[in-house]
Protein backbone atom coordinates (compact mmCIF):
# COMPACT_ATOMS: atom_id res chain seq x y z
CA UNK A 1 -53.88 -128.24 112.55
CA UNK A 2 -52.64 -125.15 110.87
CA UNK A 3 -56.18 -123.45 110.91
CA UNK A 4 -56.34 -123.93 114.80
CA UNK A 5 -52.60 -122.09 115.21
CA UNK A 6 -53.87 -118.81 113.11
CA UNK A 7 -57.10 -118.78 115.38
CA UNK A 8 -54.42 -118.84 118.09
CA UNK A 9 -52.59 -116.67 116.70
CA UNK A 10 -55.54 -113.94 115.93
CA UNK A 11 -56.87 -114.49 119.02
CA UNK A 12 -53.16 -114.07 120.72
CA UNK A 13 -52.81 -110.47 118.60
CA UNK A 14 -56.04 -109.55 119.69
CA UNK A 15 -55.58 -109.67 123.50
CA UNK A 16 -51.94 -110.35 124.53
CA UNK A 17 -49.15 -107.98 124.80
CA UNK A 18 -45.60 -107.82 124.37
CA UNK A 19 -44.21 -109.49 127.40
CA UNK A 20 -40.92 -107.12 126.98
CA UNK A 21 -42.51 -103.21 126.29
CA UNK A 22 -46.57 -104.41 126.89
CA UNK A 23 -47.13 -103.17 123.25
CA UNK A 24 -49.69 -104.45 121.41
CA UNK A 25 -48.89 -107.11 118.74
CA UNK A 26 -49.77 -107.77 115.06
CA UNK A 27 -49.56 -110.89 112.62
CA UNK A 28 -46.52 -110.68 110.19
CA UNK A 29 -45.50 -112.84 107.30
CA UNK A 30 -42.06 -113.64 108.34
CA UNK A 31 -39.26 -115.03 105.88
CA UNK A 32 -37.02 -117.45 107.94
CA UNK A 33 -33.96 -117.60 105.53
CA UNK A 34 -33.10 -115.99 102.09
CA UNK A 35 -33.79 -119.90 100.51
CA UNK A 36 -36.97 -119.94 100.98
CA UNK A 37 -39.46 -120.86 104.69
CA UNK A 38 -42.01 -118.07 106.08
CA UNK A 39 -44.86 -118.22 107.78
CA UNK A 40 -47.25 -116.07 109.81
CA UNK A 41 -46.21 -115.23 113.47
CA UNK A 42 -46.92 -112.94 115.88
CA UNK A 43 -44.92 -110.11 115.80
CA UNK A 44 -43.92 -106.76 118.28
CA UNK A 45 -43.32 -103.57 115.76
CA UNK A 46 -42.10 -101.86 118.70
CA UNK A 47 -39.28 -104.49 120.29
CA UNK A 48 -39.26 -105.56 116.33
CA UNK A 49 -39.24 -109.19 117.29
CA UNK A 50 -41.28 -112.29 117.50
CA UNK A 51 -43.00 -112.77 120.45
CA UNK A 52 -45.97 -115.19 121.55
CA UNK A 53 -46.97 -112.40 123.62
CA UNK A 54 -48.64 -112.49 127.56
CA UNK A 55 -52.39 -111.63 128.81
CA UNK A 56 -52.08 -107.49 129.46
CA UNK A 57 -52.99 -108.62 133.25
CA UNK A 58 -50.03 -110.45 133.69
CA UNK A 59 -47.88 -108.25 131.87
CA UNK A 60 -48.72 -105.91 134.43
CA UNK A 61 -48.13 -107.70 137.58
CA UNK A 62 -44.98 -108.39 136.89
CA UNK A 63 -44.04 -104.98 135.90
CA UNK A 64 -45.15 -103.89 138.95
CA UNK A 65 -43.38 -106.77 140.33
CA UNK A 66 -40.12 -105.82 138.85
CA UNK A 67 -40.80 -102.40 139.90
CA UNK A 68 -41.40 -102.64 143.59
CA UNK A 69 -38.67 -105.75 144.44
CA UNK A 70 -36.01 -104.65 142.14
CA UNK A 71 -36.06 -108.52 140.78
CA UNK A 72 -32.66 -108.91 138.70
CA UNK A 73 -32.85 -112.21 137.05
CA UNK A 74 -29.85 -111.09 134.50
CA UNK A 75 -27.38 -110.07 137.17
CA UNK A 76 -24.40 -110.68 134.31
CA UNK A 77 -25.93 -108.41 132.44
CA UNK A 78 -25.43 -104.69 132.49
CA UNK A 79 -28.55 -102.59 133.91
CA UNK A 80 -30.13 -100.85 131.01
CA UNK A 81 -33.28 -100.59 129.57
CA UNK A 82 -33.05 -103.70 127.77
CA UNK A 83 -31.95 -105.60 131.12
CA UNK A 84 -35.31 -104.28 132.41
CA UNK A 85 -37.62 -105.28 129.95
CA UNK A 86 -35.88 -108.34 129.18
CA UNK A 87 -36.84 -108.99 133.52
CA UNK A 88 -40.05 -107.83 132.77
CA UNK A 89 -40.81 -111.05 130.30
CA UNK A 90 -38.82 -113.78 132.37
CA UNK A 91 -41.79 -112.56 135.18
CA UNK A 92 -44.21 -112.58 132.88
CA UNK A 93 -43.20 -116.01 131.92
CA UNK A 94 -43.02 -117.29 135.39
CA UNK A 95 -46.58 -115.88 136.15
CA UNK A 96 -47.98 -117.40 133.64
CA UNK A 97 -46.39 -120.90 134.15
CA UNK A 98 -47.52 -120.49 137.71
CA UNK A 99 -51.35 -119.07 136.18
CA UNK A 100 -51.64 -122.26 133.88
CA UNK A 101 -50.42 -124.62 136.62
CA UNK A 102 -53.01 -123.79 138.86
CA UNK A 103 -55.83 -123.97 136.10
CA UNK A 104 -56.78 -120.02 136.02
CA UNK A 105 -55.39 -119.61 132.59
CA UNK A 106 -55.63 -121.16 129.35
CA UNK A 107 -54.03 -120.52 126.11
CA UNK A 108 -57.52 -118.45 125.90
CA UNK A 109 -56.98 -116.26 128.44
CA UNK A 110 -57.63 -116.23 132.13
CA UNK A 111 -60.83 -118.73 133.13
CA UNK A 112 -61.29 -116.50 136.62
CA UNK A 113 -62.70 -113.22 137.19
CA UNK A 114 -59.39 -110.84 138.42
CA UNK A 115 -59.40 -108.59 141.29
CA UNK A 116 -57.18 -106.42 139.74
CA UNK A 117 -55.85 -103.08 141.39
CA UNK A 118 -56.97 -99.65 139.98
CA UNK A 119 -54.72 -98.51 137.55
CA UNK A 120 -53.58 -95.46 139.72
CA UNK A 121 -52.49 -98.14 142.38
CA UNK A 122 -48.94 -100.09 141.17
C-alpha cells in the first residue's frame, strides 16, 4: 500500500501543479509534530504548503475561469491576492470533481485527448 502512494505521489510531482499559484511541486519529508510522525508529501515551495496538487490543464481553466467571470467563492473574505488564488483552487477542485465524474480523468491524469486553447488565447 505505501509503495503505490509514493508512485502517486512521484507521478503527482511530476505532472500536477499547485492548484493555488500553478507552481510546480516537489516531494518533502514533512515532520507532523515535535513528538515524533513525518512522512513524505507533496509539497508547494512557493505557497510553502502541502498540496495534492491539480493536472496543469485544469489549473488553467479555471484561472481563466476566475479571470473572465470574476467567480468569488470567499465573498467573507477580503479581496487580495490570497482571496484569488485561494478561488483559483476551489475551481480547480470543482473541475476536477466534475473531470473524474464524467470518466475523463483519473488519478493518472486526463484519459482524453484536450482541445485546449493556444496559450495566447485566455
Amino acid at each position: 500500500m505505501k509503495r503505490n502512494r509514493m508512485e502517486d505521489l512521484l507521478y503527482r510531482s511530476e505532472h500536477c501543479v499547485c492548484k493555488q499559484c500553478g507552481g510546480p511541486l516537489e516531494l518533502r519529508m514533512i515532520v507532523y509534530n515535535k513528538y515524533g510522525g513525518s512522512g513524505t508529501e507533496l509539497y508547494c515551495p512557493e505557497c510553502r504548503k502541502i498540496e495534492y496538487g491539480t493536472e496543469p490543464a485544469v489549473y488553467k481553466a479555471a484561472k481563466t475561469f476566475v479571470d473572465s467571470t470574476g467567480f468569488n467563492h470567499f465573498v467573507d473574505l477580503e479581496e487580495n491576492e490570497r482571496t484569488y488564488m485561494l478561488n483559483i483552487a476551489k475551481v480547480c477542485e470543482i473541475m476536477s470533481w466534475g473531470a473524474k465524474y464524467w470518466g475523463i480523468m483519473t488519478k493518472k491524469g486526463f484519459n482524453i485527448e484536450l482541445q485546449l486553447p493556444p496559450d495566447d488565447e485566455e
